[in-house]
Protein backbone atom coordinates (compact mmCIF):
# COMPACT_ATOMS: atom_id res chain seq x y z
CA UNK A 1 6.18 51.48 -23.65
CA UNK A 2 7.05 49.66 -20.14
CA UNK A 3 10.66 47.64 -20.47
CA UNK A 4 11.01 45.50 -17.48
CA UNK A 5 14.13 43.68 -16.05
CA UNK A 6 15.71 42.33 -12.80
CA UNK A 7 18.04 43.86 -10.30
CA UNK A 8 19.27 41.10 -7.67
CA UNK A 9 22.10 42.51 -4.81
CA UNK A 10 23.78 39.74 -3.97
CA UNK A 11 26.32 39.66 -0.74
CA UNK A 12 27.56 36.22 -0.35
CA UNK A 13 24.43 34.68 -1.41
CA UNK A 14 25.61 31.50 -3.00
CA UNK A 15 22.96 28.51 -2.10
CA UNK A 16 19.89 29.68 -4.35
CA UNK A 17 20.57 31.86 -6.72
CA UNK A 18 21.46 30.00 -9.60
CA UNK A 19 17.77 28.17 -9.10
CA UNK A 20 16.66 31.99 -8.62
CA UNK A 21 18.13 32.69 -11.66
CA UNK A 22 16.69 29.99 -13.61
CA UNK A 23 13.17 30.03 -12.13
CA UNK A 24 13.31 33.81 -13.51
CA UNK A 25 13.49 32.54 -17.18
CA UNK A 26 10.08 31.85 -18.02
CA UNK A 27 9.53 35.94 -18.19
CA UNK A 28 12.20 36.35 -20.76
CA UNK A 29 13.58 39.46 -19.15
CA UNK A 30 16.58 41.09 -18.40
CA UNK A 31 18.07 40.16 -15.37
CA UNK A 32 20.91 42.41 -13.77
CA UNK A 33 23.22 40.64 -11.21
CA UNK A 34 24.85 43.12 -8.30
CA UNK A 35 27.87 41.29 -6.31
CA UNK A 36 28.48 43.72 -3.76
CA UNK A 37 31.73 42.57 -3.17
CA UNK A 38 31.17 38.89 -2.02
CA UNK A 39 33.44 36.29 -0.45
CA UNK A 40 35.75 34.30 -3.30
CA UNK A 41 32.91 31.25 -3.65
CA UNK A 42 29.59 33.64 -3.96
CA UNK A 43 31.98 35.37 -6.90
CA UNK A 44 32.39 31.75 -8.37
CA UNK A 45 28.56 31.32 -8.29
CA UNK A 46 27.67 34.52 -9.80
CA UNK A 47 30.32 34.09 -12.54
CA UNK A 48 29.05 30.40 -13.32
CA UNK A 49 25.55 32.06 -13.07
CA UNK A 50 26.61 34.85 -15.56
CA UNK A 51 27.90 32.44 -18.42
CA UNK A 52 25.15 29.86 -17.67
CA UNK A 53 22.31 32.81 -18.78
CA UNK A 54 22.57 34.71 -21.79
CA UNK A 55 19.91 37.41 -20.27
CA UNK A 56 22.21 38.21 -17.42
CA UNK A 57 24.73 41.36 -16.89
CA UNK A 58 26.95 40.77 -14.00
CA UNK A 59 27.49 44.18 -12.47
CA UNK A 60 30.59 43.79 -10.25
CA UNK A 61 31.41 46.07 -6.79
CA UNK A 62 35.15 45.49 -5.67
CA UNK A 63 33.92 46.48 -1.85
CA UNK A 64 30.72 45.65 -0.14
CA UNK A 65 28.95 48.96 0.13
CA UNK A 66 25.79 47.48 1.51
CA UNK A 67 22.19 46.21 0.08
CA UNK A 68 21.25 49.66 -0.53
CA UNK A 69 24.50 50.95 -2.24
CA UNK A 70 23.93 47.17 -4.28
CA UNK A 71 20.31 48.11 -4.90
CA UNK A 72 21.28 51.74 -5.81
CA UNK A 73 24.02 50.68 -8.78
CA UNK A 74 21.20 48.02 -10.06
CA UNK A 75 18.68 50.47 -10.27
CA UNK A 76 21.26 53.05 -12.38
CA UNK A 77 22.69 51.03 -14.57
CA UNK A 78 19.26 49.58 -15.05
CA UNK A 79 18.21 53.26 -16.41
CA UNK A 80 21.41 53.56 -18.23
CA UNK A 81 20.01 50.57 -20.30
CA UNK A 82 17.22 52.07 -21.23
CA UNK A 83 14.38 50.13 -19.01
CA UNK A 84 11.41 51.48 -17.43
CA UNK A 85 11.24 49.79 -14.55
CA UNK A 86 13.16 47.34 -12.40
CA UNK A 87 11.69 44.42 -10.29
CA UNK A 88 13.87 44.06 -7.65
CA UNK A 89 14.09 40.53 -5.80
CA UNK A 90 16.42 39.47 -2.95
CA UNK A 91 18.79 36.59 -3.48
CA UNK A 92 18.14 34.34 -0.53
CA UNK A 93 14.92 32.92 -1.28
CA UNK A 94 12.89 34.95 0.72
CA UNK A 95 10.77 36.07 -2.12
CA UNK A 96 7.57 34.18 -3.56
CA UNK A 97 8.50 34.58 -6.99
CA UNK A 98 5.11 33.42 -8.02
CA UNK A 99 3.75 36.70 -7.25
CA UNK A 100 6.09 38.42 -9.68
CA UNK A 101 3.28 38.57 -12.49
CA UNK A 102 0.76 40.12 -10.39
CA UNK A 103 3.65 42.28 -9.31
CA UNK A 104 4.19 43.10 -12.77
CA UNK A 105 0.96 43.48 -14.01
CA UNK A 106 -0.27 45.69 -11.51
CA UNK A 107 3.19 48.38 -12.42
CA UNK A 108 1.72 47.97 -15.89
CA UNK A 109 -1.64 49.87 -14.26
CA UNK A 110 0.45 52.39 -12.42
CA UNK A 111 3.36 52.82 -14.39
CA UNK A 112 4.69 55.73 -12.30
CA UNK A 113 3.78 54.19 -9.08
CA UNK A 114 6.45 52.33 -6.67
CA UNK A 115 4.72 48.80 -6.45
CA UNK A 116 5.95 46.86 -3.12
CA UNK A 117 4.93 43.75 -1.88
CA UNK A 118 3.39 43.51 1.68
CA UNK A 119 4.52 40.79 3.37
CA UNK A 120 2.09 37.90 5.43
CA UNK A 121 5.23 36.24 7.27
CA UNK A 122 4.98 32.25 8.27
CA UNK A 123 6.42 31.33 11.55
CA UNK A 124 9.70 31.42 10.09
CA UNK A 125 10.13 35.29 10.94
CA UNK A 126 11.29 35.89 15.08
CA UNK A 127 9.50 37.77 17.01
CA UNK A 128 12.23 40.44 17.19
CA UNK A 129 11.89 41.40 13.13
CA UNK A 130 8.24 41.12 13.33
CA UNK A 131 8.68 43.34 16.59
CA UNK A 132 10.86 45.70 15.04
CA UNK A 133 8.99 46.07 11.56
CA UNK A 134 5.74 47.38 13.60
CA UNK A 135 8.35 50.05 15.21
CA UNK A 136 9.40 51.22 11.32
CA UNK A 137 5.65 51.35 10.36
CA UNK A 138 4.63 53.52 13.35
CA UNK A 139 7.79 56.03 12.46
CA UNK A 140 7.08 55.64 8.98
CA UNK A 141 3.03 56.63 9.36
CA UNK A 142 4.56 60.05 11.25
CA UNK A 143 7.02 60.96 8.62
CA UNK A 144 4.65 60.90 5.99
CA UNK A 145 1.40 61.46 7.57
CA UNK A 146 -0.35 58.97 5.96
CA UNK A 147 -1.29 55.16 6.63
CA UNK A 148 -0.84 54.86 2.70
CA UNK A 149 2.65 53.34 3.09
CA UNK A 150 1.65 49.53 4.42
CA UNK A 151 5.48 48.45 4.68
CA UNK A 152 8.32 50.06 3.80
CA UNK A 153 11.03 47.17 4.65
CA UNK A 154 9.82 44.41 1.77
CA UNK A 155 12.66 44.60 -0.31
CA UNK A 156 10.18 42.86 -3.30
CA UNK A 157 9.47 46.12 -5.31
CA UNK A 158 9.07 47.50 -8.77
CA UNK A 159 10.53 50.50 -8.88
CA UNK A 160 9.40 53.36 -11.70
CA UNK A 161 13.32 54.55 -12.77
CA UNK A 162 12.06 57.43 -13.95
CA UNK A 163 11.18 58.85 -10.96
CA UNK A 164 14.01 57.37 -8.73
CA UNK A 165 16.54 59.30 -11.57
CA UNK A 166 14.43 62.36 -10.66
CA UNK A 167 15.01 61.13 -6.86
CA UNK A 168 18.74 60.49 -6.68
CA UNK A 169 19.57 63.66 -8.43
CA UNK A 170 18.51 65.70 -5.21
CA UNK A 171 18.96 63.39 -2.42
CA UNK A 172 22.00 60.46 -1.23
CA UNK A 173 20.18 57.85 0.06
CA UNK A 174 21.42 55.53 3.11
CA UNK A 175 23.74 52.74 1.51
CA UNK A 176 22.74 49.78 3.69
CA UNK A 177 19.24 48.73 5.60
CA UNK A 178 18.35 51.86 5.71
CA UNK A 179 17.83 52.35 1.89
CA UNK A 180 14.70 50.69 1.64
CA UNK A 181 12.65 52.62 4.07
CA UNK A 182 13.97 55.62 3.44
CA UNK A 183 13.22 55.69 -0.65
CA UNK A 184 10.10 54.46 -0.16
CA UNK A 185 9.32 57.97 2.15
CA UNK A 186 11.27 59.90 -0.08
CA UNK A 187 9.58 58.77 -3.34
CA UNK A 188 6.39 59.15 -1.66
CA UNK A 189 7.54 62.70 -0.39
CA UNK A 190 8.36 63.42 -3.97
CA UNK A 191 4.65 62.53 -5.19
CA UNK A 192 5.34 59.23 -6.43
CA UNK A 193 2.15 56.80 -5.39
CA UNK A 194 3.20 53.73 -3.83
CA UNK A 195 0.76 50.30 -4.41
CA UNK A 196 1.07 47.42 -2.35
CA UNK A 197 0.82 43.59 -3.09
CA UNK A 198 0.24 41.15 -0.32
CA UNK A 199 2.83 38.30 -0.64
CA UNK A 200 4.24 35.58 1.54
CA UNK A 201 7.59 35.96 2.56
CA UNK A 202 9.95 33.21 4.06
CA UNK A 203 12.84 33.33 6.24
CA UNK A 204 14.67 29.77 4.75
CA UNK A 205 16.18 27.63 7.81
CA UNK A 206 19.86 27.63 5.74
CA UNK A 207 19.18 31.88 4.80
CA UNK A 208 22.42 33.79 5.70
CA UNK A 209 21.04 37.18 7.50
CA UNK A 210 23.40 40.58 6.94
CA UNK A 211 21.48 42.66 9.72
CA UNK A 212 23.68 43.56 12.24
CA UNK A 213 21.75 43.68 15.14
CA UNK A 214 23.69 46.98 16.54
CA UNK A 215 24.83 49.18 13.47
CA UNK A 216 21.62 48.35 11.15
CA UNK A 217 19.09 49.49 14.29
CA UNK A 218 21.01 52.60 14.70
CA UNK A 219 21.64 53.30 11.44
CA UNK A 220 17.67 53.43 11.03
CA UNK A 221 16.94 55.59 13.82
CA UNK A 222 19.47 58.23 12.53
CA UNK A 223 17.92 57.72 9.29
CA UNK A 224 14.09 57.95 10.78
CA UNK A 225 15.27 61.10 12.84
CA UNK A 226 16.65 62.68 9.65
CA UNK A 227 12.90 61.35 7.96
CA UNK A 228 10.80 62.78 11.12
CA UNK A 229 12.88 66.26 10.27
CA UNK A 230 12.21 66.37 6.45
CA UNK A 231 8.50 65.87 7.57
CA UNK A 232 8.10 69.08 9.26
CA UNK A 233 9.28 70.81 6.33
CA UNK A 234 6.70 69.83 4.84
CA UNK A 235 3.86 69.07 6.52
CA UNK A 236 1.63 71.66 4.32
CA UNK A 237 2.42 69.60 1.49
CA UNK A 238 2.02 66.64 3.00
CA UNK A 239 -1.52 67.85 4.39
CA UNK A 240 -2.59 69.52 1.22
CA UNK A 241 -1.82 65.63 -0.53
CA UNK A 242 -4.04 63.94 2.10
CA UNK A 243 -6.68 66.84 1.57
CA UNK A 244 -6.72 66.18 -2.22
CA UNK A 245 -7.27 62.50 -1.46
């Protein structure tokens, strides 16, 4: 049987989550709270936010490691308590958390797939990320050889623990904006199926932004050189899954 919960990274997020938090409640699931070592009033917050809900377990990183080392610790000691799968949902209010039971529901139908939503972006997104996301899904459509993956930088995803366990026994993944893409190929390089759920996405006018302009950009072309690499090791594979359909 499918358990579900939560995983939220949160680095000096402070202005929405506890309405995150509580707009969460009406599912009645586990929700597991990652400070990646945030500034002295986002610990506040999360602490208030911790003793407020009974259904939360506030996992605590002395240092910040980065959303994917955040994401990464979530998604473990999600598995260590025994849950399927964990819906993982940013703190800053980007998220249309409406969509969560169609996200949900359609895990339930592939319950080994990685279920991401596909973002339709208001005018609140610059033209640089919009720019820069088409880059990631041209690099992304090489590494794999397939147009199957439709975005691989929504951080809005179920994600099957099984199969990340399987995942993160073999491989280190990046630790900061370079996690999502690069699990997303990986699982899919692993055989995982990947299903996609158009949502809208918002960039709120008061949101605090951790992409570094600099280290995050090169830190995903190392990682997409790495990616384009791992590809040509297996392109049979990779063919023989696109001849099969």
């Amino acid at each position: 049987m499918s358990q579900f919960c939560f995983v939220i990274p949160n680095y000096n997020h402070h202005l929405v989550i506890e309405q995150t938090i509580a707009d969460l409640q009406r599912f009645k699931l586990p929700v597991i709270l990652v400070d990646d070592g945030s500034n002295q009033q986002t610990k506040q917050v999360l602490q208030q936010v911790n003793d407020r809900f009974d259904n939360v377990t506030l996992h605590i990183r002395a240092e910040n490691g980065g959303k994917g080392a955040a994401v990464h610790d979530g998604l473990v000691l999600a598995a260590k308590l025994g849950y399927s799968h964990a819906v993982q949902v940013d703190a800053d209010g980007q998220h249309n958390l409406a969509d969560i039971d169609r996200l949900i529901a359609l895990a339930k139908q592939h319950p080994t797939a990685l279920i991401s939503g596909q973002p339709i972006y208001d005018d609140s997104i610059s033209k640089g990320r919009l720019y820069g996301r088409y880059f990631t899904h041209i690099w992304v459509h090489i590494e794999t050889l397939s147009l199957k993956i439709k975005d691989s930088m929504c951080g809005f995803r179920v994600y099957p623990l099984a199969a990340y366990d399987k995942l993160t026994k073999r491989v280190s993944l990046g630790k900061r904006m370079d996690y999502d893409i690069e699990v997303m190929v990986r699982l899919y390089w692993q055989g995982c199926d990947v299903q996609f759920l158009p949502t809208k996405v918002i960039y709120p006018e008061n949101g605090v932004s951790h992409f570094n302009v600099w280290k995050d950009n090169l830190l995903i072309s190392k990682m997409h050189t790495k990616l384009f690499f791992g590809m040509l090791l297996r392109v049979p594979k990779l063919l023989w899954r696109k001849v099969k359909g």
